[in-house]
N, C-alpha and C. Protein backbone atom coordinates (compact mmCIF):
# COMPACT_ATOMS: atom_id res chain seq x y z
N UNK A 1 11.78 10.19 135.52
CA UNK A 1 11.05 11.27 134.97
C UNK A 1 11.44 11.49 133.51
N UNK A 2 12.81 11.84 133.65
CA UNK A 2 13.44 11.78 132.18
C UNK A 2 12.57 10.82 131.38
N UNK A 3 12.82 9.27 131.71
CA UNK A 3 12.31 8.16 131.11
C UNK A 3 10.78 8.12 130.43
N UNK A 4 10.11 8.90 131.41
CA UNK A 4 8.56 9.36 131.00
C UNK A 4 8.50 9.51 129.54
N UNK A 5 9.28 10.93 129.88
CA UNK A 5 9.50 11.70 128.63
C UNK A 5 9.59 11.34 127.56
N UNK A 6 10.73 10.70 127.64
CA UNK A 6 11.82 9.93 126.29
C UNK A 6 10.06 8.54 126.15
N UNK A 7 9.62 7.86 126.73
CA UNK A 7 8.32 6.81 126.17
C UNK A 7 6.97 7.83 125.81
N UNK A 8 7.39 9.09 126.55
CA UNK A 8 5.41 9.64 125.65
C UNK A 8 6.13 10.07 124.31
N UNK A 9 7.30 10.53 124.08
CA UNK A 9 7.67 10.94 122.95
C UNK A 9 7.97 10.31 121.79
N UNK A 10 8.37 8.91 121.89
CA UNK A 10 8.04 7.76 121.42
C UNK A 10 6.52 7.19 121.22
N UNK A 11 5.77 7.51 122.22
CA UNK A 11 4.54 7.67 121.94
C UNK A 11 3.79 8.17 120.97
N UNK A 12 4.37 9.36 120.81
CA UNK A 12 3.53 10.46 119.92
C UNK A 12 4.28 10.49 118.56
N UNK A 13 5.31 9.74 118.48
CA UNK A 13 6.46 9.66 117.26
C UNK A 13 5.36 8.22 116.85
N UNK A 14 5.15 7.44 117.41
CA UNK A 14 4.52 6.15 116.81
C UNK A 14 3.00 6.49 116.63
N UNK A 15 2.38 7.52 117.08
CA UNK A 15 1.34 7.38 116.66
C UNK A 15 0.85 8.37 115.16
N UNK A 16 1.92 9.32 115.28
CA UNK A 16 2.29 10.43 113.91
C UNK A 16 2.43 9.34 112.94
N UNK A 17 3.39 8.48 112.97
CA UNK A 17 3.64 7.54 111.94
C UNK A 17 2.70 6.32 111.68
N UNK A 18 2.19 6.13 112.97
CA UNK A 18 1.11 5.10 112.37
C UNK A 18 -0.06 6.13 111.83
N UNK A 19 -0.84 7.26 112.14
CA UNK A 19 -1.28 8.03 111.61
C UNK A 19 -1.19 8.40 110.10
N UNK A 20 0.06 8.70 109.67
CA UNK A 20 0.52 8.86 108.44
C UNK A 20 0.83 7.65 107.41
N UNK A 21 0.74 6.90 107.79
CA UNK A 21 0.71 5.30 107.15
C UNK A 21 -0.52 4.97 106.72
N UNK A 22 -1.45 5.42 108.04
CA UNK A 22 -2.71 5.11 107.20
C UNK A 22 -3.50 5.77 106.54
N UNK A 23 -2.90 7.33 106.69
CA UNK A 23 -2.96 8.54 105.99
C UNK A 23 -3.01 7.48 103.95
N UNK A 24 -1.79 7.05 104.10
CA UNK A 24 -0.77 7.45 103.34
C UNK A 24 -1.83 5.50 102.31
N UNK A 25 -1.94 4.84 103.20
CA UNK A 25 -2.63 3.48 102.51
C UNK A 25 -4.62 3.49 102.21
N UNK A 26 -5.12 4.80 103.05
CA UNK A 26 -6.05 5.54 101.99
C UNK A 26 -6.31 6.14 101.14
N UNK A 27 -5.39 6.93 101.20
CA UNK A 27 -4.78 7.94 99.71
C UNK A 27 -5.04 6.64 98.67
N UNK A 28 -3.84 5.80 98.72
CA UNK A 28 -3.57 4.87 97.84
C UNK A 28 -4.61 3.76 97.39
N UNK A 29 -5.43 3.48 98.50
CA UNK A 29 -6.95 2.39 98.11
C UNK A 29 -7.62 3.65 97.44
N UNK A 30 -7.86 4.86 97.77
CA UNK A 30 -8.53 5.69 97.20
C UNK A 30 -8.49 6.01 95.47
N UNK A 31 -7.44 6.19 95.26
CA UNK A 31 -7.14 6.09 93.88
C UNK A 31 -6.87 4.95 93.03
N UNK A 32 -6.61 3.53 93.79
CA UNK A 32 -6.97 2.32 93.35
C UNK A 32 -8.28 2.17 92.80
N UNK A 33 -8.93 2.72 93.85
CA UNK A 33 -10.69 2.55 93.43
C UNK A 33 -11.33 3.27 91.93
N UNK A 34 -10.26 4.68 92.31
CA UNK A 34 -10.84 5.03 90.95
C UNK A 34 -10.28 4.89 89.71
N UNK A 35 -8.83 4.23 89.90
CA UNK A 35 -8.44 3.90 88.46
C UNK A 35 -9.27 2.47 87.77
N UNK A 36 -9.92 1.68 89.12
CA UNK A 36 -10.34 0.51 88.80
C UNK A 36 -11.87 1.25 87.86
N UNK A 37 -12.37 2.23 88.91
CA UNK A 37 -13.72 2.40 88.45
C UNK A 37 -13.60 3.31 86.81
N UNK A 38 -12.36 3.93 86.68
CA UNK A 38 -12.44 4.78 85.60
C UNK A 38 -12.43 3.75 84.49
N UNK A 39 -11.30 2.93 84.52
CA UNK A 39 -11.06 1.19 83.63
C UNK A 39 -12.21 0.56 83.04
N UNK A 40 -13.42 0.24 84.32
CA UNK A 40 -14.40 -0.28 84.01
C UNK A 40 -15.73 0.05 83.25
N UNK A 41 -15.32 1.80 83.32
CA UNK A 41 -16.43 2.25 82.49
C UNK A 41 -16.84 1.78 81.38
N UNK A 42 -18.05 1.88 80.46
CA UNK A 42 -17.76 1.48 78.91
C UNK A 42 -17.26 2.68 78.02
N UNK A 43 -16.71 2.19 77.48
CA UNK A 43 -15.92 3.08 76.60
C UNK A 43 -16.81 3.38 75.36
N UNK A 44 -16.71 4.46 75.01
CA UNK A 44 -17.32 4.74 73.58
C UNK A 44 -16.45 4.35 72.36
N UNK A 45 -17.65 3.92 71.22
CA UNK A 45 -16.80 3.26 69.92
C UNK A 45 -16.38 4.57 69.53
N UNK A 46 -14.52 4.40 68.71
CA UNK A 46 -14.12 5.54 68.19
C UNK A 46 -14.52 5.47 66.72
N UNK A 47 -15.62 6.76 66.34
CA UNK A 47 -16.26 6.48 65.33
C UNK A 47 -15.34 7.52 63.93
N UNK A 48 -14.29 8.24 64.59
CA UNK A 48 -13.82 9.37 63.67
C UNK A 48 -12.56 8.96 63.26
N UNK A 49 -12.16 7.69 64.00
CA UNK A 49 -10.67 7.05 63.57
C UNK A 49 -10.44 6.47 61.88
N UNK A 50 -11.52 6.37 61.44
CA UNK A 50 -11.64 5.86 60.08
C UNK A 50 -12.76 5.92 59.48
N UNK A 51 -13.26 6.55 58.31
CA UNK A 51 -14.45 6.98 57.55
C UNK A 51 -14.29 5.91 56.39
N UNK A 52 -15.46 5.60 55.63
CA UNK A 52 -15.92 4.98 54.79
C UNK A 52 -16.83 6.26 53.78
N UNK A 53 -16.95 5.94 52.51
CA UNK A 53 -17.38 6.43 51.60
C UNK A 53 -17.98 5.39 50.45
N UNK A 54 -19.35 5.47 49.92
CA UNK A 54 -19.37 4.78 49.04
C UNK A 54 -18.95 4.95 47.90
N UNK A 55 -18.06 4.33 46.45
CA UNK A 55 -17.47 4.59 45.60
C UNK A 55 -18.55 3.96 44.56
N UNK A 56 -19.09 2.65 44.52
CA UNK A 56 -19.30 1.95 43.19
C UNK A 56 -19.96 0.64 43.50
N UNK A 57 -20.29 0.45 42.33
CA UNK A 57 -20.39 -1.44 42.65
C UNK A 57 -19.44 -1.87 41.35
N UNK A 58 -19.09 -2.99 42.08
CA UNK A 58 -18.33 -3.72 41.60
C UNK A 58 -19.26 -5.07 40.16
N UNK A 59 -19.01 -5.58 39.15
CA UNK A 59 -19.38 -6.50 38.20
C UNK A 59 -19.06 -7.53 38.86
N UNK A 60 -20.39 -8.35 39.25
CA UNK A 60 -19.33 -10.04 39.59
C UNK A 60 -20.20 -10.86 38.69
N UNK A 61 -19.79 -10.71 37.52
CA UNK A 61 -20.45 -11.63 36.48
C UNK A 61 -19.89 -12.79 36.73
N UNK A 62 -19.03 -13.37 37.37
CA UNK A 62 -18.58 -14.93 37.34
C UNK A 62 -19.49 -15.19 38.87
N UNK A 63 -20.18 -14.55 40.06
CA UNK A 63 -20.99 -14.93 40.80
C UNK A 63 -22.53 -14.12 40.66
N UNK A 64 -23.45 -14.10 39.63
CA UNK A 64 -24.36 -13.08 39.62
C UNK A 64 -25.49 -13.31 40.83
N UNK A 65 -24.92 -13.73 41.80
CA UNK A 65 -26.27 -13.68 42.98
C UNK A 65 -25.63 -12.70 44.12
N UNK A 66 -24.40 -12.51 43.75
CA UNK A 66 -23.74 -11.35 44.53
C UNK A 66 -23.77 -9.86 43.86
N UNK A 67 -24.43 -8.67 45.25
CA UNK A 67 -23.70 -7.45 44.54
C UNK A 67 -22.28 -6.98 45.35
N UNK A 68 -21.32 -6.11 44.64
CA UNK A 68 -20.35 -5.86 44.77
C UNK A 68 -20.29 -4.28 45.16
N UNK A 69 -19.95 -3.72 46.55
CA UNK A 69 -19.98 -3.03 46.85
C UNK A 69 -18.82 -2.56 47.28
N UNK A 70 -18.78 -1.16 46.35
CA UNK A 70 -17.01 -0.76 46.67
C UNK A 70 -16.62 0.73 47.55
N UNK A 71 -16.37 0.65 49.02
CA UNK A 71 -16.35 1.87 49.72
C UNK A 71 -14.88 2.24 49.77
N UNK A 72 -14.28 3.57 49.56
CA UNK A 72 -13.24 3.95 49.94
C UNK A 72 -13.13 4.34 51.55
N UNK A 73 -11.76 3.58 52.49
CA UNK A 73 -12.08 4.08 53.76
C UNK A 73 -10.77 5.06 53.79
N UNK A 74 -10.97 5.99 54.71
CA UNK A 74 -10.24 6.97 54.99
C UNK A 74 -9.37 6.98 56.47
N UNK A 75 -8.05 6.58 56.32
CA UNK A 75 -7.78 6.60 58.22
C UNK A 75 -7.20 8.20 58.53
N UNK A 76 -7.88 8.45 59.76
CA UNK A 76 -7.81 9.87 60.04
C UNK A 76 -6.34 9.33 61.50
N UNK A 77 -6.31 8.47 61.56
CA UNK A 77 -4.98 8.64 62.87
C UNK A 77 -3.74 8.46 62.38
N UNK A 78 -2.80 8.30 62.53
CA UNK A 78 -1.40 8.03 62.79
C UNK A 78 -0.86 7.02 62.40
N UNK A 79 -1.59 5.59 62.81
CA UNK A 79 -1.56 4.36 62.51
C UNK A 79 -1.99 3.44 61.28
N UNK A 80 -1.18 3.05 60.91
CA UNK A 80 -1.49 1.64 60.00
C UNK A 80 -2.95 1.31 60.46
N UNK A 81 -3.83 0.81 59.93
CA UNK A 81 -5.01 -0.27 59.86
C UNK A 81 -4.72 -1.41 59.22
N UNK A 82 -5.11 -2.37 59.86
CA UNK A 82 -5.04 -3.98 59.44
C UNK A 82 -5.52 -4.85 59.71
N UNK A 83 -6.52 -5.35 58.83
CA UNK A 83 -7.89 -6.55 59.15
C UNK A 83 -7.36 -7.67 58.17
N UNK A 84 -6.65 -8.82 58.94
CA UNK A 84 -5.49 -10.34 57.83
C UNK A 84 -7.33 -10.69 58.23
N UNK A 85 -7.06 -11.84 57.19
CA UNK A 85 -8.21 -12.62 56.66
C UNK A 85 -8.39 -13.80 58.11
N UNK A 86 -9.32 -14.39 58.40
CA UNK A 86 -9.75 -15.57 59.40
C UNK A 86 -8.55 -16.37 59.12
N UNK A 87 -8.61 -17.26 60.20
CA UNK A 87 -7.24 -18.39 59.20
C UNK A 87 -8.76 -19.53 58.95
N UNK A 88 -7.98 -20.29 57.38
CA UNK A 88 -9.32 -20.94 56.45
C UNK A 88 -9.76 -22.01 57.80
N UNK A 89 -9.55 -22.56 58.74
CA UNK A 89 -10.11 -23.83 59.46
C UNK A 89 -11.08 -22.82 60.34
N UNK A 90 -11.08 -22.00 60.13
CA UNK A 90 -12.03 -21.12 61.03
C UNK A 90 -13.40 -20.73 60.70
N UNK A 91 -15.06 -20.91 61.01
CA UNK A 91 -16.09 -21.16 60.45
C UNK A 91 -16.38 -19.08 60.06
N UNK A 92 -16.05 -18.45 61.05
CA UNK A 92 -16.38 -17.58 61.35
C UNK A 92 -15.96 -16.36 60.11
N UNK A 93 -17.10 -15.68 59.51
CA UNK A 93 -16.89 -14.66 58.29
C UNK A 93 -15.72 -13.79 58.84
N UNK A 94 -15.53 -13.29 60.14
CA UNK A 94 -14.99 -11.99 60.20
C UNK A 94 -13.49 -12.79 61.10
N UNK A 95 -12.68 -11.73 61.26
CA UNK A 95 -11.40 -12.12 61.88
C UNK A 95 -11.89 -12.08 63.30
N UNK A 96 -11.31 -12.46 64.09
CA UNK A 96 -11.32 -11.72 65.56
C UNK A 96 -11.94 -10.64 66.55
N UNK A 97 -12.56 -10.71 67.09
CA UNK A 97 -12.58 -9.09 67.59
C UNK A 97 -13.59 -8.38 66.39
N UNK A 98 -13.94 -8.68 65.37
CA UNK A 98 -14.72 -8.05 64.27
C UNK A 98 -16.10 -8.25 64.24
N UNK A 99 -17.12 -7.40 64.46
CA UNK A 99 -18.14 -8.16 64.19
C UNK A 99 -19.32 -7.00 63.13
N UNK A 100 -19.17 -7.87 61.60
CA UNK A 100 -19.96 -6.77 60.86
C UNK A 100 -21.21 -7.23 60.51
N UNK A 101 -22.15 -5.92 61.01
CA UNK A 101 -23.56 -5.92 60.44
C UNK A 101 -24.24 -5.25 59.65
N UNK A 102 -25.44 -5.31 59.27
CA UNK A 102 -26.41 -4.35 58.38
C UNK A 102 -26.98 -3.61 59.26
N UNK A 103 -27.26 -1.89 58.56
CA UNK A 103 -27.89 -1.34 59.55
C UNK A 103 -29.24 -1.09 58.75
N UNK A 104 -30.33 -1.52 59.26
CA UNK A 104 -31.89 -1.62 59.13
C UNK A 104 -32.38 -0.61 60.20
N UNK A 105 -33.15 0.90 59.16
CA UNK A 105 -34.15 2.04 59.95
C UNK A 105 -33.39 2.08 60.86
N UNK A 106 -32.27 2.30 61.34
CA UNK A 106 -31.29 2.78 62.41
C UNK A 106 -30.76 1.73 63.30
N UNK A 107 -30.99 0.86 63.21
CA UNK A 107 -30.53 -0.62 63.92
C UNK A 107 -29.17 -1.41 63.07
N UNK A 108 -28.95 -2.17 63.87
CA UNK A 108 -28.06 -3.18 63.34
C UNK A 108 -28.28 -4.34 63.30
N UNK A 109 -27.96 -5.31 62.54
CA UNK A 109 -28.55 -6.53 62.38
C UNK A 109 -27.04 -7.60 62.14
N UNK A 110 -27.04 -8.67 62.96
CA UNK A 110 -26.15 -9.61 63.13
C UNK A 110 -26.85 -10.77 62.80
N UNK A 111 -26.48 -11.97 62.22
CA UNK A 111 -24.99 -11.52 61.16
C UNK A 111 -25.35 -10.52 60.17
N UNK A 112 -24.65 -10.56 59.23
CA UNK A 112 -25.02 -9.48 58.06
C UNK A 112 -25.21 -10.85 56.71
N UNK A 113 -25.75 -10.02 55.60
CA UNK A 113 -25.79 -11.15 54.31
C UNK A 113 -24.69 -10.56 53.62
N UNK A 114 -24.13 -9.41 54.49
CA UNK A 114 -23.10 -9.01 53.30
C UNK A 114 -21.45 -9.54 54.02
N UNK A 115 -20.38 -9.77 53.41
CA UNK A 115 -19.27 -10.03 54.16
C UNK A 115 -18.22 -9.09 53.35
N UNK A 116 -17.03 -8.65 54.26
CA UNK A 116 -16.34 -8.05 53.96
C UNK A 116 -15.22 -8.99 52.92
N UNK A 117 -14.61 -8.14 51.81
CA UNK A 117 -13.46 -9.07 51.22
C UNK A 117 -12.01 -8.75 52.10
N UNK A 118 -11.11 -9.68 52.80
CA UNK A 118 -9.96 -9.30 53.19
C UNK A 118 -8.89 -9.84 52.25
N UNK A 119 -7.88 -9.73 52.54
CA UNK A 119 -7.24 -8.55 53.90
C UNK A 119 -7.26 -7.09 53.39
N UNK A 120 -7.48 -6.16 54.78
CA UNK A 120 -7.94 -4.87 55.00
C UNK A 120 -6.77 -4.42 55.00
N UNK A 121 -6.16 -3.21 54.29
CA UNK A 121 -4.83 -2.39 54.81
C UNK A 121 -5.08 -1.29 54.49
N UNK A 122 -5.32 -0.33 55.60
CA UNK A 122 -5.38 1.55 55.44
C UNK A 122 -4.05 1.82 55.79
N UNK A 123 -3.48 2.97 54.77
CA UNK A 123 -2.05 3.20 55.60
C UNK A 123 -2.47 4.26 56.62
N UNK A 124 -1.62 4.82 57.26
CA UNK A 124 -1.72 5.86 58.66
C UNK A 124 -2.55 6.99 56.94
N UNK A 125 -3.13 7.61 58.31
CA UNK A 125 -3.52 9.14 57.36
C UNK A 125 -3.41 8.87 55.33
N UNK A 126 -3.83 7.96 54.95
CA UNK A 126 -3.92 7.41 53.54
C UNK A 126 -5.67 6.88 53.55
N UNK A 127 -6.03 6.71 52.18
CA UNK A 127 -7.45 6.11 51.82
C UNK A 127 -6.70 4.62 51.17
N UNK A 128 -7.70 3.48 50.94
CA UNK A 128 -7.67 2.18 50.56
C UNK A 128 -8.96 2.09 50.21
N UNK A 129 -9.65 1.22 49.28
CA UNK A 129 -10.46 0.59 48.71
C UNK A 129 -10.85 -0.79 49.47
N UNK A 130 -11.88 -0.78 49.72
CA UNK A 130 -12.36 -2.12 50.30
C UNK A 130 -13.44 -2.46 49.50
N UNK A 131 -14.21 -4.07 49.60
CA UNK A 131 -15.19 -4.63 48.89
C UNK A 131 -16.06 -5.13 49.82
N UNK A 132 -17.69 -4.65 49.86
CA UNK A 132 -18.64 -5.70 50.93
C UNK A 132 -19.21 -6.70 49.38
N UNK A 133 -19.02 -8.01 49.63
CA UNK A 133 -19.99 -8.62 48.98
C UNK A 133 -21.66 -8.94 49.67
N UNK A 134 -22.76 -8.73 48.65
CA UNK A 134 -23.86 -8.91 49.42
C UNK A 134 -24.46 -9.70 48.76
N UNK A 135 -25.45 -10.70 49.17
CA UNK A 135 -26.45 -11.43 48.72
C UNK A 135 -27.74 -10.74 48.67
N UNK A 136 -28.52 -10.14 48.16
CA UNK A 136 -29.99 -9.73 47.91
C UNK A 136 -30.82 -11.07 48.24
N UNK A 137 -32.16 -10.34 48.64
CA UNK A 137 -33.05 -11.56 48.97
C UNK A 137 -33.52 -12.20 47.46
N UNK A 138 -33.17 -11.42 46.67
CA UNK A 138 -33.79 -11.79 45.21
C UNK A 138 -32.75 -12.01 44.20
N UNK A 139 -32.01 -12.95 44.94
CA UNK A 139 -30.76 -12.96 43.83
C UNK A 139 -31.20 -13.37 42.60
N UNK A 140 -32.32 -13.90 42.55
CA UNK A 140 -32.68 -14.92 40.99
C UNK A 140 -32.62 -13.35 40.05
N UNK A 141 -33.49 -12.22 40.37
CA UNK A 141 -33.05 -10.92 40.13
C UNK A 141 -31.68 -9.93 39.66
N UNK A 142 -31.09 -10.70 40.23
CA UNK A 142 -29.81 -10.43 39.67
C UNK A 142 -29.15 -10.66 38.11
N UNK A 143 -29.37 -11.74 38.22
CA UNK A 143 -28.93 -12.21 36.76
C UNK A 143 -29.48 -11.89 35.84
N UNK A 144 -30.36 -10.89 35.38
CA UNK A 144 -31.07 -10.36 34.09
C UNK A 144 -30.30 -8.92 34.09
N UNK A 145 -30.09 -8.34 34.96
CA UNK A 145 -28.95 -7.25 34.95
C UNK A 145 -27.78 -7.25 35.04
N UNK A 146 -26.85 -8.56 35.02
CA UNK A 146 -25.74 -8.45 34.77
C UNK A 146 -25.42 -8.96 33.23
N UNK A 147 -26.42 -9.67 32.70
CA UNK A 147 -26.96 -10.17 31.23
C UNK A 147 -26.93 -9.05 30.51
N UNK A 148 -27.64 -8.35 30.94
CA UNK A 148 -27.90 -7.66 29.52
C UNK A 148 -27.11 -6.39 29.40
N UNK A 149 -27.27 -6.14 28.08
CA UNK A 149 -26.11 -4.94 27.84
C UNK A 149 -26.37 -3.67 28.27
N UNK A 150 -25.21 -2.39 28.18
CA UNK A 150 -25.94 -1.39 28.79
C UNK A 150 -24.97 -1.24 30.44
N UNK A 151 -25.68 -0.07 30.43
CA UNK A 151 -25.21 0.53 31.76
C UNK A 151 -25.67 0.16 33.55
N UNK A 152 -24.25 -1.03 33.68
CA UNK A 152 -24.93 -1.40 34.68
C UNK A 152 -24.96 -0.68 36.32
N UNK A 153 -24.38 0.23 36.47
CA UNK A 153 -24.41 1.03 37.66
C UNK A 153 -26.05 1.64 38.09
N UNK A 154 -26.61 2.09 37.47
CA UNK A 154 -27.88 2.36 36.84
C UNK A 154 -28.83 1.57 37.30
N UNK A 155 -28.91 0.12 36.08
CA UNK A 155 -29.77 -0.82 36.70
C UNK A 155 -29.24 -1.41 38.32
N UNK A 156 -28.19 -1.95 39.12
CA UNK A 156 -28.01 -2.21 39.98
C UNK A 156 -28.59 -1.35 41.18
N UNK A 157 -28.23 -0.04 40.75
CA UNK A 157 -28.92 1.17 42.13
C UNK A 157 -30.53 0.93 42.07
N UNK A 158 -30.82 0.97 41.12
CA UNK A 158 -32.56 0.45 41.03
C UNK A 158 -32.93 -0.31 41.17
N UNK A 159 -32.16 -1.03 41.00
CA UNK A 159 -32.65 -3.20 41.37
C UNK A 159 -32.20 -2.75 43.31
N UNK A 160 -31.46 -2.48 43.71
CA UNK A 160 -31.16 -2.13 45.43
C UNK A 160 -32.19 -1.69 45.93
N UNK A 161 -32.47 -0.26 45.22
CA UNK A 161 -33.71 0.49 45.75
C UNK A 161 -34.95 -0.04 45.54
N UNK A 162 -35.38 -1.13 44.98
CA UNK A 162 -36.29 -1.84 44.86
C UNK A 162 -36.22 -2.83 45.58
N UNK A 163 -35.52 -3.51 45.21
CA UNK A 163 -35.28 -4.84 46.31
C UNK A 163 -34.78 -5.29 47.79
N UNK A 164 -34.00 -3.86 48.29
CA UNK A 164 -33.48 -4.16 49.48
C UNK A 164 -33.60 -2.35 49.64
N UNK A 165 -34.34 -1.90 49.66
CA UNK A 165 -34.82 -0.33 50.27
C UNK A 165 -34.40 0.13 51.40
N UNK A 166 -34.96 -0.80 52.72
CA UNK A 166 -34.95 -0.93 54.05
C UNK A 166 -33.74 -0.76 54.28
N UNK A 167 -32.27 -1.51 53.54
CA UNK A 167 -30.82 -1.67 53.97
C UNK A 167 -30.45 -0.26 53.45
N UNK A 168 -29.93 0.18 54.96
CA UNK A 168 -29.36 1.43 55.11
C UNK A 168 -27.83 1.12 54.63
N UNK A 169 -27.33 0.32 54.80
CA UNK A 169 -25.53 0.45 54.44
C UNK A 169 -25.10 -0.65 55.23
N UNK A 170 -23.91 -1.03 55.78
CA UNK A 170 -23.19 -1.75 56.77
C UNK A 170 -22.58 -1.29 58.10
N UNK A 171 -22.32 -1.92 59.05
CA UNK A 171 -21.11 -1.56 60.08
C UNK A 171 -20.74 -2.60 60.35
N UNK A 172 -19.01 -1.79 60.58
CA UNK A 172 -17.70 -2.81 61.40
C UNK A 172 -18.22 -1.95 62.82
N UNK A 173 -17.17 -3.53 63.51
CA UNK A 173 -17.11 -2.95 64.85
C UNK A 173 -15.95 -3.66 65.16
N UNK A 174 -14.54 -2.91 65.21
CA UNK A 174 -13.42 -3.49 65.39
C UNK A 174 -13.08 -3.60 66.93
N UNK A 175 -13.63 -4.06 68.16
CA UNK A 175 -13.55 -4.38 69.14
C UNK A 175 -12.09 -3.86 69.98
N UNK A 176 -10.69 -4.87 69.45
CA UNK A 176 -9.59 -4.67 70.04
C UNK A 176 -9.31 -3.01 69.67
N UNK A 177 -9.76 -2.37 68.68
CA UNK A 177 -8.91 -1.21 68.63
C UNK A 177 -10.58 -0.07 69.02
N UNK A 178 -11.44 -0.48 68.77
CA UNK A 178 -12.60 0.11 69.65
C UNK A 178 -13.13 1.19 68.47
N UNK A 179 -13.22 0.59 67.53
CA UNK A 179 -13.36 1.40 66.21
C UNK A 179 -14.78 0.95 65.90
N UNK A 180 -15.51 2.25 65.52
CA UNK A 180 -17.05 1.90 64.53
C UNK A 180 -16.85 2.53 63.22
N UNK A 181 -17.08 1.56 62.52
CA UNK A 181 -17.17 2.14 60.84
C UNK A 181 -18.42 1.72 59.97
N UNK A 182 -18.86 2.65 60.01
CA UNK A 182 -20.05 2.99 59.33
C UNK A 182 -19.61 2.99 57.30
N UNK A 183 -20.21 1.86 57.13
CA UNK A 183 -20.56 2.31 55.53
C UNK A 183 -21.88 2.51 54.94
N UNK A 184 -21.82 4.19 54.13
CA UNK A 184 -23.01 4.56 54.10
C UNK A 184 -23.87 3.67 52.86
N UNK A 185 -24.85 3.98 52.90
CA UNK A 185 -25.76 3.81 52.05
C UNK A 185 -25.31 4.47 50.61
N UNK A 186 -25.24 3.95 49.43
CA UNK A 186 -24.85 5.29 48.32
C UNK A 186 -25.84 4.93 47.15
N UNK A 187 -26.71 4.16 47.13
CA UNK A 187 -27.26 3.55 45.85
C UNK A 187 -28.97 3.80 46.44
C-alpha cells in the first residue's frame, strides 16, 4: 500500500517535471521565433546619422568634361565615419557595401555618372568636406565655361540648370552601417 503511494507520487513528481520542461522548451522556441522574426525584418535606412549640405563646385580645369561638386557632410553620432578607397584591381566605382546613385523626380538611378572622390573621413559629431565628380551629358559644353574669364560659380549653376535640370542631387547607401545620405541639389 505504502508502495502505491511512494509510485503515484513519483508519478505526479514526473509528470510536474515533464510538464514544466515542456512548459519551459516553449517559452524558449517561443522567443526563438521572435528574435528570429524581429532579425529578419527590413530594417529602415538610418537617414539622420549623417547630413550632407551643398557647399560649391569645385574648378577642374585640368579635366573640363567633369563638374566638381563640393558637399559638406555632417556626422550627428558618436562614431568616426570611414569610406578607404576600392583596392585599384577592383572594377567597381564604390568600396564595398556602397552603392551611389542619382536621384531623378524622386527616384534613384544606378549606376550614377557622378562618383564619389575617396577616402571619406567624418570625425564622430565633426563636419568634413567631400567631392562628387560628375560627367554632364554635354560635356563638349563644359569647356567654354571653364575658358573663359569671369565668374565661374554663376555660369556652372546655369550650365546645370540647363543641361541636367531633371538631376535632383545624389545618394549613398552605406549598407554595412545602414546609412542613407542624401546630397541635396544646390545649383
Amino acid at each position: 500500500m505504502e508502495e502505491q503511494k511512494n509510485l503515484r507520487s513519483l508519478k505526479i513528481i514526473a509528470l510536474k517535471g515533464a510538464s514544466i520542461g515542456v512548459g519551459i522548451a516553449v517559452a524558449l522556441s517561443t522567443i526563438a521565433g521572435c528574435i528570429h522574426w524581429l532579425e529578419s525584418r527590413p530594417k529602415p535606412w538610418r537617414q539622420d546619422a549623417i547630413s550632407a549640405a551643398f557647399s560649391g563646385f569645385l574648378s577642374e580645369r585640368d579635366h573640363p568634361v567633369f563638374v566638381g561638386f563640393e558637399f559638406t557632410l555632417t556626422n550627428h553620432t558618436r562614431l568616426d565615419y570611414r569610406l578607404d578607397s576600392p583596392p585599384e584591381n577592383e572594377a567597381a566605382a564604390n568600396p564595398a557595401g556602397v552603392e551611389f546613385g542619382e536621384l531623378y523626380n524622386g527616384s534613384v538611378r544606378f549606376p550614377a555618372r557622378g562618383t564619389l572622390v575617396y577616402p571619406i573621413f567624418v570625425p564622430a559629431s565633426q563636419k568634413a568636406e567631400v567631392v562628387v565628380r560628375f560627367q554632364p551629358y554635354n560635356a563638349a559644353g563644359m569647356t567654354g565655361i571653364l575658358e573663359s574669364a569671369g565668374p565661374q560659380r554663376e555660369r556652372l549653376k546655369e550650365f546645370m540648370r540647363r543641361e541636367e535640370s531633371d538631376l535632383g542631387g545624389f545618394v549613398l547607401f552605406d549598407s554595412l552601417r545602414h546609412y542613407q545620405m542624401t546630397f541635396p541639389k544646390g545649383w
